[in-house]
C-alpha atoms as a PDB file:
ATOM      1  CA  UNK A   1      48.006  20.934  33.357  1.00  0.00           C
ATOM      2  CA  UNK A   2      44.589  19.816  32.456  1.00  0.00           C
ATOM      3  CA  UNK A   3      41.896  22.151  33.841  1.00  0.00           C
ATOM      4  CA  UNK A   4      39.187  20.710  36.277  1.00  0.00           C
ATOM      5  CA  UNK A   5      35.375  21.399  34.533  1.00  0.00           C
ATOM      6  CA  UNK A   6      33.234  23.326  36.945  1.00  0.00           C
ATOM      7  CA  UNK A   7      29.918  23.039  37.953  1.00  0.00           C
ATOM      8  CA  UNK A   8      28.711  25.556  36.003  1.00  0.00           C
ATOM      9  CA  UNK A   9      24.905  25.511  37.309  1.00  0.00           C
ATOM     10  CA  UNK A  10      25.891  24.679  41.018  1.00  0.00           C
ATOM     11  CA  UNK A  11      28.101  27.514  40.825  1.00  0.00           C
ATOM     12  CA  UNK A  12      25.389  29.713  39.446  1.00  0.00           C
ATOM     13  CA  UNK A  13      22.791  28.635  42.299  1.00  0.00           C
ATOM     14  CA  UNK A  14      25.071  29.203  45.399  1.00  0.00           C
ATOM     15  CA  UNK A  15      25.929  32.440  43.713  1.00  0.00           C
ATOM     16  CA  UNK A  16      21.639  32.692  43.835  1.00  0.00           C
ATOM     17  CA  UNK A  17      21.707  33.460  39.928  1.00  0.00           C
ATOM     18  CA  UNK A  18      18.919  32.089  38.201  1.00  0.00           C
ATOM     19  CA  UNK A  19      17.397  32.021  34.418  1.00  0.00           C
ATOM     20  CA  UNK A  20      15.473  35.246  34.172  1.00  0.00           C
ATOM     21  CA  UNK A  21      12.124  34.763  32.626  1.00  0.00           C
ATOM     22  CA  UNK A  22      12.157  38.112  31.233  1.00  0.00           C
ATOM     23  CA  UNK A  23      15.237  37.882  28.977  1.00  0.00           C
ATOM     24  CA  UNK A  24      14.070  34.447  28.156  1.00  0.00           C
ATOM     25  CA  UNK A  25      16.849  32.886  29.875  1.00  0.00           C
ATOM     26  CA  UNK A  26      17.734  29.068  28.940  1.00  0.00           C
ATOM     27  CA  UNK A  27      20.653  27.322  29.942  1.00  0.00           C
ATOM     28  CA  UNK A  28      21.798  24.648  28.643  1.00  0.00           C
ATOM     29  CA  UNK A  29      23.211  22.187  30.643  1.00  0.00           C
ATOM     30  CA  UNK A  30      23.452  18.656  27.862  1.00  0.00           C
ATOM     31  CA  UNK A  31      27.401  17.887  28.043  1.00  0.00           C
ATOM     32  CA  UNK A  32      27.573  16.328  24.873  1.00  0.00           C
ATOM     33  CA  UNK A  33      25.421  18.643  23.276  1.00  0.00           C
ATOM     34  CA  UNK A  34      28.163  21.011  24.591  1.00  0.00           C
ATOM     35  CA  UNK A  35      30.540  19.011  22.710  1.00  0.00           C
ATOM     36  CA  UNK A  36      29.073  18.405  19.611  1.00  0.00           C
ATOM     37  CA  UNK A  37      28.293  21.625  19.197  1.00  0.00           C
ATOM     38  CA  UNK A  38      32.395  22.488  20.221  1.00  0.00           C
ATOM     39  CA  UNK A  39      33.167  19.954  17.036  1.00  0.00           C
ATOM     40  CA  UNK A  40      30.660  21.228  14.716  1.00  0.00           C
ATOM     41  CA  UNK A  41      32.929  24.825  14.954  1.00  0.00           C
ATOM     42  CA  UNK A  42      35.890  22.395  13.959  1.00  0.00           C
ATOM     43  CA  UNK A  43      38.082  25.038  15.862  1.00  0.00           C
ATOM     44  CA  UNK A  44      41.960  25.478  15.506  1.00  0.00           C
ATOM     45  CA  UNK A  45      44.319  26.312  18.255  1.00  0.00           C
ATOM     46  CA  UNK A  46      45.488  29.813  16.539  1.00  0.00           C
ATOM     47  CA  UNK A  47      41.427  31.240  15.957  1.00  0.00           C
ATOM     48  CA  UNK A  48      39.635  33.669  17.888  1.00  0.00           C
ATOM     49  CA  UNK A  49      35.738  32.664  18.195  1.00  0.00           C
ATOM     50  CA  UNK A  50      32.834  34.971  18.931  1.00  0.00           C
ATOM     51  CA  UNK A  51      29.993  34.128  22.043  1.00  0.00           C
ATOM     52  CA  UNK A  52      26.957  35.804  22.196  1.00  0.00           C
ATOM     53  CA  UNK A  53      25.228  35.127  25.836  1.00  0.00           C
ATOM     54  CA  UNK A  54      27.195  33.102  27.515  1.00  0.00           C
ATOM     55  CA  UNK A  55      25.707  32.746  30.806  1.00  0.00           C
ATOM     56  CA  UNK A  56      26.931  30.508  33.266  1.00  0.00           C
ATOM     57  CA  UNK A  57      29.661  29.707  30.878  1.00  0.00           C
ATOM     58  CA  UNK A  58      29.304  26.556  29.911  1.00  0.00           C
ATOM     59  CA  UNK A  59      30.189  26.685  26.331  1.00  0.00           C
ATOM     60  CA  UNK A  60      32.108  29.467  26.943  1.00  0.00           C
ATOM     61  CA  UNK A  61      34.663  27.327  29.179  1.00  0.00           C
ATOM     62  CA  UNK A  62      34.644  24.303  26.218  1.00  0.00           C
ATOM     63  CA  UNK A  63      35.458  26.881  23.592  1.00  0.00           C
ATOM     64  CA  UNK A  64      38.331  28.186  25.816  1.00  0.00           C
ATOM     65  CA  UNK A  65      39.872  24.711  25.573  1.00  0.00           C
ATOM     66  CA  UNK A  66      39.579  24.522  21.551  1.00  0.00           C
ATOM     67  CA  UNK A  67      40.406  28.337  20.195  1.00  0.00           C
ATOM     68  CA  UNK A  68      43.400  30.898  21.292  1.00  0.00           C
ATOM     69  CA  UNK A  69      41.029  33.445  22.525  1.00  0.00           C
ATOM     70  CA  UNK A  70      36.909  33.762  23.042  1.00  0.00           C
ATOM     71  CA  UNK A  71      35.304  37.354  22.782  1.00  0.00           C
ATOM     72  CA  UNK A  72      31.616  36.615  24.708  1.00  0.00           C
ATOM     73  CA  UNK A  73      29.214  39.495  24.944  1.00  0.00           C
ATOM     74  CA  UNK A  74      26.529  39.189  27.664  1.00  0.00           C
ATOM     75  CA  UNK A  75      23.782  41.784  28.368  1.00  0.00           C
ATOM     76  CA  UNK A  76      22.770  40.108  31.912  1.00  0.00           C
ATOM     77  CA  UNK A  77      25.644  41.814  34.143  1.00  0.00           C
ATOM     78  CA  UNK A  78      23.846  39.656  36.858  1.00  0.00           C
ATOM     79  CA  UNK A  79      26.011  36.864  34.976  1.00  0.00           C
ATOM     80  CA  UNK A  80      29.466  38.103  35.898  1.00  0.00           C
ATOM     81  CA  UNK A  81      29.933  36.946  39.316  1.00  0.00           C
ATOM     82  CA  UNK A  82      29.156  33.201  37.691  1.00  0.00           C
ATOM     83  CA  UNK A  83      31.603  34.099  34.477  1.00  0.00           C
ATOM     84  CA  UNK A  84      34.470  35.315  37.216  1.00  0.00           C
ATOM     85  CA  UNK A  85      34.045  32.534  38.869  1.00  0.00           C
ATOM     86  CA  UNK A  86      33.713  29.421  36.720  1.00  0.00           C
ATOM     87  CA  UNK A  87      36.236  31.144  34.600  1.00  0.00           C
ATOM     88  CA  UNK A  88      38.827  32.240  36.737  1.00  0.00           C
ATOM     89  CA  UNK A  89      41.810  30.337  35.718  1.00  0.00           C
ATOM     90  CA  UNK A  90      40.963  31.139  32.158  1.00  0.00           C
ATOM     91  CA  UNK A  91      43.091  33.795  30.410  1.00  0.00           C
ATOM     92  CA  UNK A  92      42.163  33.189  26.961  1.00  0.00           C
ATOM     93  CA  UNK A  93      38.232  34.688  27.150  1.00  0.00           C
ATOM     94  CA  UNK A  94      37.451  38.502  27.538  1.00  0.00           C
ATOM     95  CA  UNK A  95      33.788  39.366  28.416  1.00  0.00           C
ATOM     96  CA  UNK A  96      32.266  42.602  26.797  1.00  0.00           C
ATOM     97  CA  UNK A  97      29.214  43.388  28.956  1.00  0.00           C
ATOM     98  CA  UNK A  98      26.138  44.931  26.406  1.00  0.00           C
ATOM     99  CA  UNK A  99      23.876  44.767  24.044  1.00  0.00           C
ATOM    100  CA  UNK A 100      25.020  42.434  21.753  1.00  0.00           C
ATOM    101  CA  UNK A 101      22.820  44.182  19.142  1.00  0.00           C
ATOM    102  CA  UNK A 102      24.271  47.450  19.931  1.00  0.00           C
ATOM    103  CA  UNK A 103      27.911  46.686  21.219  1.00  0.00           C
ATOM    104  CA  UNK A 104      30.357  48.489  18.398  1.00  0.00           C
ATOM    105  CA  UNK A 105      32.597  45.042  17.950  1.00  0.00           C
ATOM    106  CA  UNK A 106      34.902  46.011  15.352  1.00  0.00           C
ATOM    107  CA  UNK A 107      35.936  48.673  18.482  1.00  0.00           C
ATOM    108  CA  UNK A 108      36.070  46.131  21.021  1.00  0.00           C
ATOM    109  CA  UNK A 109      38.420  43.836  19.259  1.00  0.00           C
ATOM    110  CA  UNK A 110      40.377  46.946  18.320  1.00  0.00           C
ATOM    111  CA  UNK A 111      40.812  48.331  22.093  1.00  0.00           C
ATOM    112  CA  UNK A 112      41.710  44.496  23.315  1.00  0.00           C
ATOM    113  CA  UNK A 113      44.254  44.329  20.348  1.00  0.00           C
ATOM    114  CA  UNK A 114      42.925  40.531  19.683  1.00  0.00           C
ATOM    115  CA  UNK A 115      42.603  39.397  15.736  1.00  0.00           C
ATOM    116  CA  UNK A 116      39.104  39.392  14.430  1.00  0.00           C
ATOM    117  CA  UNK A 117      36.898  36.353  15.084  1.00  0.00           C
ATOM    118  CA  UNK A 118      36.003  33.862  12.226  1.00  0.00           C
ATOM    119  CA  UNK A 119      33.371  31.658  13.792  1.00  0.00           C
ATOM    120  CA  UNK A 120      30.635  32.864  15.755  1.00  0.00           C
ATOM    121  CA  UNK A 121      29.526  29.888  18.181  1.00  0.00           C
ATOM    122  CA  UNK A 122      26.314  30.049  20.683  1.00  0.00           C
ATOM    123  CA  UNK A 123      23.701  29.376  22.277  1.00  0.00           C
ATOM    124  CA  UNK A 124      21.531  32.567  21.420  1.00  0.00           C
ATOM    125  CA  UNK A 125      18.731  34.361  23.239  1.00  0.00           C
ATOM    126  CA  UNK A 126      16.070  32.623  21.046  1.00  0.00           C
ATOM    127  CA  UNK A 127      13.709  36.466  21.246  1.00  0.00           C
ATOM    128  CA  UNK A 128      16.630  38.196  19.498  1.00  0.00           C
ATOM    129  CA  UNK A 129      18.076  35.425  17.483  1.00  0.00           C
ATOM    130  CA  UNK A 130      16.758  35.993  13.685  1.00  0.00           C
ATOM    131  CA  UNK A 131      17.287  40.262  14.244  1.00  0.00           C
ATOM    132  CA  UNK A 132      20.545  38.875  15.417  1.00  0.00           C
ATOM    133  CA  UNK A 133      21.827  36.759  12.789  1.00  0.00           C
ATOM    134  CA  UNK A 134      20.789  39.342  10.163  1.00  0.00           C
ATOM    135  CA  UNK A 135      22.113  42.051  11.646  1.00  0.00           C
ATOM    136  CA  UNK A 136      25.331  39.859  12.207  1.00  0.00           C
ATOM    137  CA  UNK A 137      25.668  38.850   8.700  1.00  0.00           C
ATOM    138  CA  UNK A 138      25.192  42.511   7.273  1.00  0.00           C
ATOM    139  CA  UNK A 139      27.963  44.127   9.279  1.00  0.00           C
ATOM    140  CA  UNK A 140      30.874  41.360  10.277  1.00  0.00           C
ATOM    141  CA  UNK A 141      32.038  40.286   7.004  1.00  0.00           C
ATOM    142  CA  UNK A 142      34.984  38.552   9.370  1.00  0.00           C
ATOM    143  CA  UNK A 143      32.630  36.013  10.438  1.00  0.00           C
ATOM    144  CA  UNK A 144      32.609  33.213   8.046  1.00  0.00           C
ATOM    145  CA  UNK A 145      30.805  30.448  10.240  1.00  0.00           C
ATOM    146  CA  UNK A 146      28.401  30.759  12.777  1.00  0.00           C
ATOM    147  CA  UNK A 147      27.571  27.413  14.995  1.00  0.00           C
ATOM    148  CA  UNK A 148      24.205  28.828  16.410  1.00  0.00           C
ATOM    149  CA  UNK A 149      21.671  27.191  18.938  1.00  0.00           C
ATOM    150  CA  UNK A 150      18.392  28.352  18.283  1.00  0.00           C
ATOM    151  CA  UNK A 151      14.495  27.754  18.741  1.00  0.00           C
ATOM    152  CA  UNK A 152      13.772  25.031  16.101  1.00  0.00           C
ATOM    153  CA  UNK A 153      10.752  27.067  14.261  1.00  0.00           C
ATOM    154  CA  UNK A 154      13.582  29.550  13.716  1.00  0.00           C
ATOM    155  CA  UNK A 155      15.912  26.876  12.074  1.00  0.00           C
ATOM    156  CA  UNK A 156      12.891  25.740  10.146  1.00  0.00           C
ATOM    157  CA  UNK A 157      12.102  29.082   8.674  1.00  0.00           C
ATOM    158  CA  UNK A 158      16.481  29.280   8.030  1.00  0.00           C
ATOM    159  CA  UNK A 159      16.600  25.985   5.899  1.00  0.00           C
ATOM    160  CA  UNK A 160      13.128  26.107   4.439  1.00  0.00           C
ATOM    161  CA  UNK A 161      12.895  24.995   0.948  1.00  0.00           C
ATOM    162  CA  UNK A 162      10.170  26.831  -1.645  1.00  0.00           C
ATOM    163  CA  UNK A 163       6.927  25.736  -1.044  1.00  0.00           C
ATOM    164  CA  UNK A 164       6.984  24.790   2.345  1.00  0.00           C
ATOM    165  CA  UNK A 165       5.275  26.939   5.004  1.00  0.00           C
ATOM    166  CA  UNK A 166       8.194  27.885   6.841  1.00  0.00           C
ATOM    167  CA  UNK A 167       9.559  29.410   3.503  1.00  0.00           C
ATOM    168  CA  UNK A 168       9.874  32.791   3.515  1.00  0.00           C
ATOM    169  CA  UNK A 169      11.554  36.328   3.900  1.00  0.00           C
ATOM    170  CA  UNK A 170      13.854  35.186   6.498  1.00  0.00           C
ATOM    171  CA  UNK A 171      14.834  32.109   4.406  1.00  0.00           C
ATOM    172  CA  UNK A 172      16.077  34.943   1.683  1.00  0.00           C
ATOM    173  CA  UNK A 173      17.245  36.765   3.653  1.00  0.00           C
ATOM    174  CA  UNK A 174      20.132  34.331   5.061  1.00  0.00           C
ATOM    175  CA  UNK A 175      20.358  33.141   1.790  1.00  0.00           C
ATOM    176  CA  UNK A 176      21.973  36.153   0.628  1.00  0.00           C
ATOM    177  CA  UNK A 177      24.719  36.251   3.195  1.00  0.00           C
ATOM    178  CA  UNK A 178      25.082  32.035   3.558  1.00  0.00           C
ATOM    179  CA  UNK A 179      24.362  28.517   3.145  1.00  0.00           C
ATOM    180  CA  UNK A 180      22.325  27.270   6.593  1.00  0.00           C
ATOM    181  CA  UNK A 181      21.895  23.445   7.177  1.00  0.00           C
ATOM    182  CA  UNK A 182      20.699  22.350  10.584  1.00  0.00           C
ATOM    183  CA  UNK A 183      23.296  19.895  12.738  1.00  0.00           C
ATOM    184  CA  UNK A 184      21.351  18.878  15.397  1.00  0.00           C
ATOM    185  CA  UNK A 185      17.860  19.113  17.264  1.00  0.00           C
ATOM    186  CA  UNK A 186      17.890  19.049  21.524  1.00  0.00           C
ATOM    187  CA  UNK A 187      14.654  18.212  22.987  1.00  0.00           C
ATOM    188  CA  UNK A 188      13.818  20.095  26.154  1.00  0.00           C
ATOM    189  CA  UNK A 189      15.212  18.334  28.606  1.00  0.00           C
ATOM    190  CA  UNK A 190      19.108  20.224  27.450  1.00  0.00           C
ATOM    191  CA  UNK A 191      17.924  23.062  29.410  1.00  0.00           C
ATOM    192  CA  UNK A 192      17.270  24.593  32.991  1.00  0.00           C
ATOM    193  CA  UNK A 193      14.737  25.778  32.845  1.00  0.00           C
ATOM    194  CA  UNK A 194      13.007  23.209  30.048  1.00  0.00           C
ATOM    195  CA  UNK A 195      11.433  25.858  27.721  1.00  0.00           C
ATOM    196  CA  UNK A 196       8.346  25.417  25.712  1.00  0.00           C
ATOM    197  CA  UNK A 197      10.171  24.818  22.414  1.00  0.00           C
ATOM    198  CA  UNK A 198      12.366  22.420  20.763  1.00  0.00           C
ATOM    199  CA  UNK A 199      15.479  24.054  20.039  1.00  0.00           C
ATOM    200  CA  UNK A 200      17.981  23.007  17.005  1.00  0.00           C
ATOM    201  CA  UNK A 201      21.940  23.621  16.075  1.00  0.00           C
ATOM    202  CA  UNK A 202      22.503  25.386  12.823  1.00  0.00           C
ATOM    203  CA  UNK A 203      25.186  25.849  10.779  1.00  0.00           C
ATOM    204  CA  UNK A 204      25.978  29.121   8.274  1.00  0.00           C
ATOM    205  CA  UNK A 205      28.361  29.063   6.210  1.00  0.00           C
ATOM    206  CA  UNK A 206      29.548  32.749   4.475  1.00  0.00           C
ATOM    207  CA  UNK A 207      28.862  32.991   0.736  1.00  0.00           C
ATOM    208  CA  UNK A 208      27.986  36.174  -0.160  1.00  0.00           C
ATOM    209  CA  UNK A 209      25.677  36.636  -2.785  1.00  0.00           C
ATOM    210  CA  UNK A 210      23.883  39.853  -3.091  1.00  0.00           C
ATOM    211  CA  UNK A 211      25.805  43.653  -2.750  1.00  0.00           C
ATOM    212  CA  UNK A 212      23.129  45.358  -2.598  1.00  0.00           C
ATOM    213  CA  UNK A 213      21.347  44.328  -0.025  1.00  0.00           C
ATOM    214  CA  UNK A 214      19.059  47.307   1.194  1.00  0.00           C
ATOM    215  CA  UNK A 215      17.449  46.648  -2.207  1.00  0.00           C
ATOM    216  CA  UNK A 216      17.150  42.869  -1.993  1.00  0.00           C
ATOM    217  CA  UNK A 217      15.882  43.044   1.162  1.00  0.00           C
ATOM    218  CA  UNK A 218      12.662  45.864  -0.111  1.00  0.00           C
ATOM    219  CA  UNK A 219      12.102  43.241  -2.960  1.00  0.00           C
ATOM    220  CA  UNK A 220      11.826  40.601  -0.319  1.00  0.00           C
ATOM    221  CA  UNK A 221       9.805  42.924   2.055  1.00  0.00           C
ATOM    222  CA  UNK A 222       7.059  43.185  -0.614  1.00  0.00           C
ATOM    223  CA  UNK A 223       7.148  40.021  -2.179  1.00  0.00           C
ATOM    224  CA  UNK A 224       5.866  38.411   1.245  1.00  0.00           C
ATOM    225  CA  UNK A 225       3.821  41.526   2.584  1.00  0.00           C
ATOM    226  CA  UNK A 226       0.834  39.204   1.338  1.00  0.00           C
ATOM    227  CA  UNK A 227       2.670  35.882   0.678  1.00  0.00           C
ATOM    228  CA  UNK A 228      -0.660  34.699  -0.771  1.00  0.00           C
ATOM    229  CA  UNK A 229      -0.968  36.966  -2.916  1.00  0.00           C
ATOM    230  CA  UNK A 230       0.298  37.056  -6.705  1.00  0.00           C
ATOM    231  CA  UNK A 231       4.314  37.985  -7.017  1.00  0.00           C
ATOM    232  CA  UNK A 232       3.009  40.642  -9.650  1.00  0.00           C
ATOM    233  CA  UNK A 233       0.193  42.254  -7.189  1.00  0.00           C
ATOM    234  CA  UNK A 234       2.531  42.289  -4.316  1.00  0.00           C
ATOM    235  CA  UNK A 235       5.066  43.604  -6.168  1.00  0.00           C
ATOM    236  CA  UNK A 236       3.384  46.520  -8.271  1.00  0.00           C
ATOM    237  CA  UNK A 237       0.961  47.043  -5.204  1.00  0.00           C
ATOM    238  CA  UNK A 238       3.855  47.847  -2.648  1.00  0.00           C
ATOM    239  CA  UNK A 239       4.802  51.050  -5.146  1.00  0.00           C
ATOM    240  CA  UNK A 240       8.335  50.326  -4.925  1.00  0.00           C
ATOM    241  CA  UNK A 241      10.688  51.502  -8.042  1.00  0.00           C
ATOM    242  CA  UNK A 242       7.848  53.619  -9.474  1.00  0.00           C
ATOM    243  CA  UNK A 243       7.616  50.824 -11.946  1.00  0.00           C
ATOM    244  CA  UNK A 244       4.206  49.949 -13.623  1.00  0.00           C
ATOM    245  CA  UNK A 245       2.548  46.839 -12.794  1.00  0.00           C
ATOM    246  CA  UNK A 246       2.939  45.739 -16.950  1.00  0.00           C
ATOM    247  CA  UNK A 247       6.500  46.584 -16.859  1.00  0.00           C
ATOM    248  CA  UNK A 248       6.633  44.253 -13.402  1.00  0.00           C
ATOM    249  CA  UNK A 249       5.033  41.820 -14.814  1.00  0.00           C
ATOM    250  CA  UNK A 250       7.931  41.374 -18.253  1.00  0.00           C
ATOM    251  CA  UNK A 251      10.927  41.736 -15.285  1.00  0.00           C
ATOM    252  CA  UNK A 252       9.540  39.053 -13.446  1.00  0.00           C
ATOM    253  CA  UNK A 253       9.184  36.902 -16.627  1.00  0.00           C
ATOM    254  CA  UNK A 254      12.743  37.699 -17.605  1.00  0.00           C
ATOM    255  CA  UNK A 255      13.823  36.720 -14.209  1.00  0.00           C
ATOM    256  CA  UNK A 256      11.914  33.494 -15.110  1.00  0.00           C
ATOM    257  CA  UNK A 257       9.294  33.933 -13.329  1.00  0.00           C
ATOM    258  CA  UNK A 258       5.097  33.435 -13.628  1.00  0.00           C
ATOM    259  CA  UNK A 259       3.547  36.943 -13.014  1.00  0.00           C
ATOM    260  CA  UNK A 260       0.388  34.628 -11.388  1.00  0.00           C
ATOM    261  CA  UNK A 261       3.386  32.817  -9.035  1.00  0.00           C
ATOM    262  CA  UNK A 262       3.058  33.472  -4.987  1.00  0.00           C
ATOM    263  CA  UNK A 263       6.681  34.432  -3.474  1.00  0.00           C
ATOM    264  CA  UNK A 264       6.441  31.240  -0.851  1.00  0.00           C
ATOM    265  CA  UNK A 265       6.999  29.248  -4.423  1.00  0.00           C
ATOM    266  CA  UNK A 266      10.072  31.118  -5.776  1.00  0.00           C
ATOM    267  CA  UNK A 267      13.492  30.099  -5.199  1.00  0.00           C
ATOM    268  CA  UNK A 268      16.479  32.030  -3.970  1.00  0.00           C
ATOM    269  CA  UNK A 269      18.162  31.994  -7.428  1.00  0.00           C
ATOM    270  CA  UNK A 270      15.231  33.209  -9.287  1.00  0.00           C
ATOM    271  CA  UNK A 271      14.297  35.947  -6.350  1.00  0.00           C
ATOM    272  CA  UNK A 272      18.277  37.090  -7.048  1.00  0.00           C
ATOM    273  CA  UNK A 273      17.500  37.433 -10.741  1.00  0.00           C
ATOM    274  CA  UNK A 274      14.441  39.545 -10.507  1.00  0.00           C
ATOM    275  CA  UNK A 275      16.984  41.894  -7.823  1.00  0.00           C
ATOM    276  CA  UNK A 276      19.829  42.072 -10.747  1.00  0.00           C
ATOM    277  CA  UNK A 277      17.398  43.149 -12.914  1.00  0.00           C
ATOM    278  CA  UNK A 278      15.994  45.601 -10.887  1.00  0.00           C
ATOM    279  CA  UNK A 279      19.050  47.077  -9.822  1.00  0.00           C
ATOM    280  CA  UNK A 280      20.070  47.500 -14.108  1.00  0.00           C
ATOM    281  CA  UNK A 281      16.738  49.486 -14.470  1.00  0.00           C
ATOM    282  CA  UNK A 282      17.989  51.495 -11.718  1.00  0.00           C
ATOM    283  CA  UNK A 283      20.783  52.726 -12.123  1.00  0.00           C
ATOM    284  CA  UNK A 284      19.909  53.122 -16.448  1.00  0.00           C
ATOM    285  CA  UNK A 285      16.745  55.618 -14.852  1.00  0.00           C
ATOM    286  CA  UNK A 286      19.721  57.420 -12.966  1.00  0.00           C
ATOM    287  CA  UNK A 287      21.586  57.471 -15.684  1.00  0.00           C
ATOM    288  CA  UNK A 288      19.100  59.067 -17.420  1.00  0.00           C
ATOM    289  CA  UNK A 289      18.070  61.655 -15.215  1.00  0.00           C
ATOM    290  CA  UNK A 290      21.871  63.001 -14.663  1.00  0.00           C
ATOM    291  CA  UNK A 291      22.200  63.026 -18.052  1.00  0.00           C
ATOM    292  CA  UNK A 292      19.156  65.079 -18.660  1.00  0.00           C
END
């Protein structure tokens, strides 16, 4: 029997729940970006998918049609009397009320006995969405897509190429974990309330690159603590390693790159080099030093 779409934000309004301003609430309400962003997941009938904020359950409701289960997390508890009742003859979607930034998922997909989720699909909270997506990517190594809505300077910074002003540590940092293109921009006018910003669907796509990625990440860090500045100066300035600014300068050029270069020019694959390198020297100084 085919299932009758609510009214999602009807529903919400009699129920008097509204967008709060202070979690910076947006709902969006386009159908077929709904949709599109439903067959961007490419979803099969035996996979669990991941929500993050669902909210009046919109998406949540189209995903429940598509997958064999949905695991949403939503920090507004305000939201459950909407969830119960635009979802009530669902039985395929179990809400985890939290933090999504704290909730312990590997434990609550262990205490519902469901399989682990592949694809993470939402529409995120745009204030926590890059912390998010990091964090995300560091600890679920289950999640091999996400399908993620988020404010477009955000998707910007994700896909930036070299050279660009929305390159930068972010950029790298994603890059490590997976391959970003955007899928779609939504004006507006796709949300109650409109927000300020323009808001774009991204894609990530697993493909881990880097294991070490506490030490990436402090390359990163003080490569674009002055992203003006020279890669070398940054670099040997942020006292990292304990490594001379001369011997800097010959691992950068081994990594194939200009001592006088800025980190906004420098590729992913060059940035990865300089880490590898870095990581040797390491662990030959430990070497050393237990051997000594």
């Amino acid at each position: 029997m085919k299932k009758t779409q609510p009214s999602f934000l009807k529903i919400a309004k009699s129920l008097s729940i509204y967008p709060s301003k202070r979690l910076g609430q947006h709902f969006l309400i386009n159908e077929g970006a709904l949709k599109q962003i439903v067959k961007a997941a490419s979803i099969s009938p035996d996979e669990t998918v991941l929500e993050i904020g669902p909210g009046i359950g919109n998406l949540t409701w189209h995903l429940s049609k598509e997958a064999a289960f949905v695991i949403a997390i939503e920090k507004d508890f305000r939201m459950k009397k909407v969830l119960d009742e635009v979802l009530k003859d669902t039985e395929n979607v179990f809400i985890i009320y939290g933090d999504a930034l704290n909730v312990d998922l590997e434990k609550e997909i262990s205490d519902r006995k469901l399989p682990s989720p592949e694809k993470l699909v939402s529409n995120l909270p745009y204030r926590i969405a890059s912390t998010l997506i990091v964090s995300y990517l560091i600890k679920y190594d289950f999640l091999k897509t996400y399908i993620l809505m988020v404010q477009k300077e955000v998707a910007d910074r994700i896909v930036a190429a070299p050279g660009s002003d929305a390159y930068g540590g972010l950029t790298l940092k994603i890059k490590a974990f997976a391959d970003a293109i955007v899928v779609m921009n939504l004006t507006p006018g796709s949300f109650y309330p409109k927000p300020d910003v323009s808001s774009s669907v991204i894609q990530l796509k697993r493909k881990k690159k880097v294991d070490d990625y506490q030490l990436y990440f402090k390359i990163i860090d003080a490569s674009f603590r002055h992203r003006r500045k020279k890669i070398i100066n940054s670099i040997a300035g942020s006292g990292l390693f304990g490594i001379k600014k001369e011997k800097v300068g010959k691992i950068l050029e081994i990594a194939g790159i200009f001592p006088d270069e800025r980190a906004e020019d420098i590729g992913f694959d060059r940035f990865f080099k300089f880490y590898e390198i870095i990581r040797k020297e390491i662990a030959i100084n430990e070497l050393k030093m237990t051997n000594s």
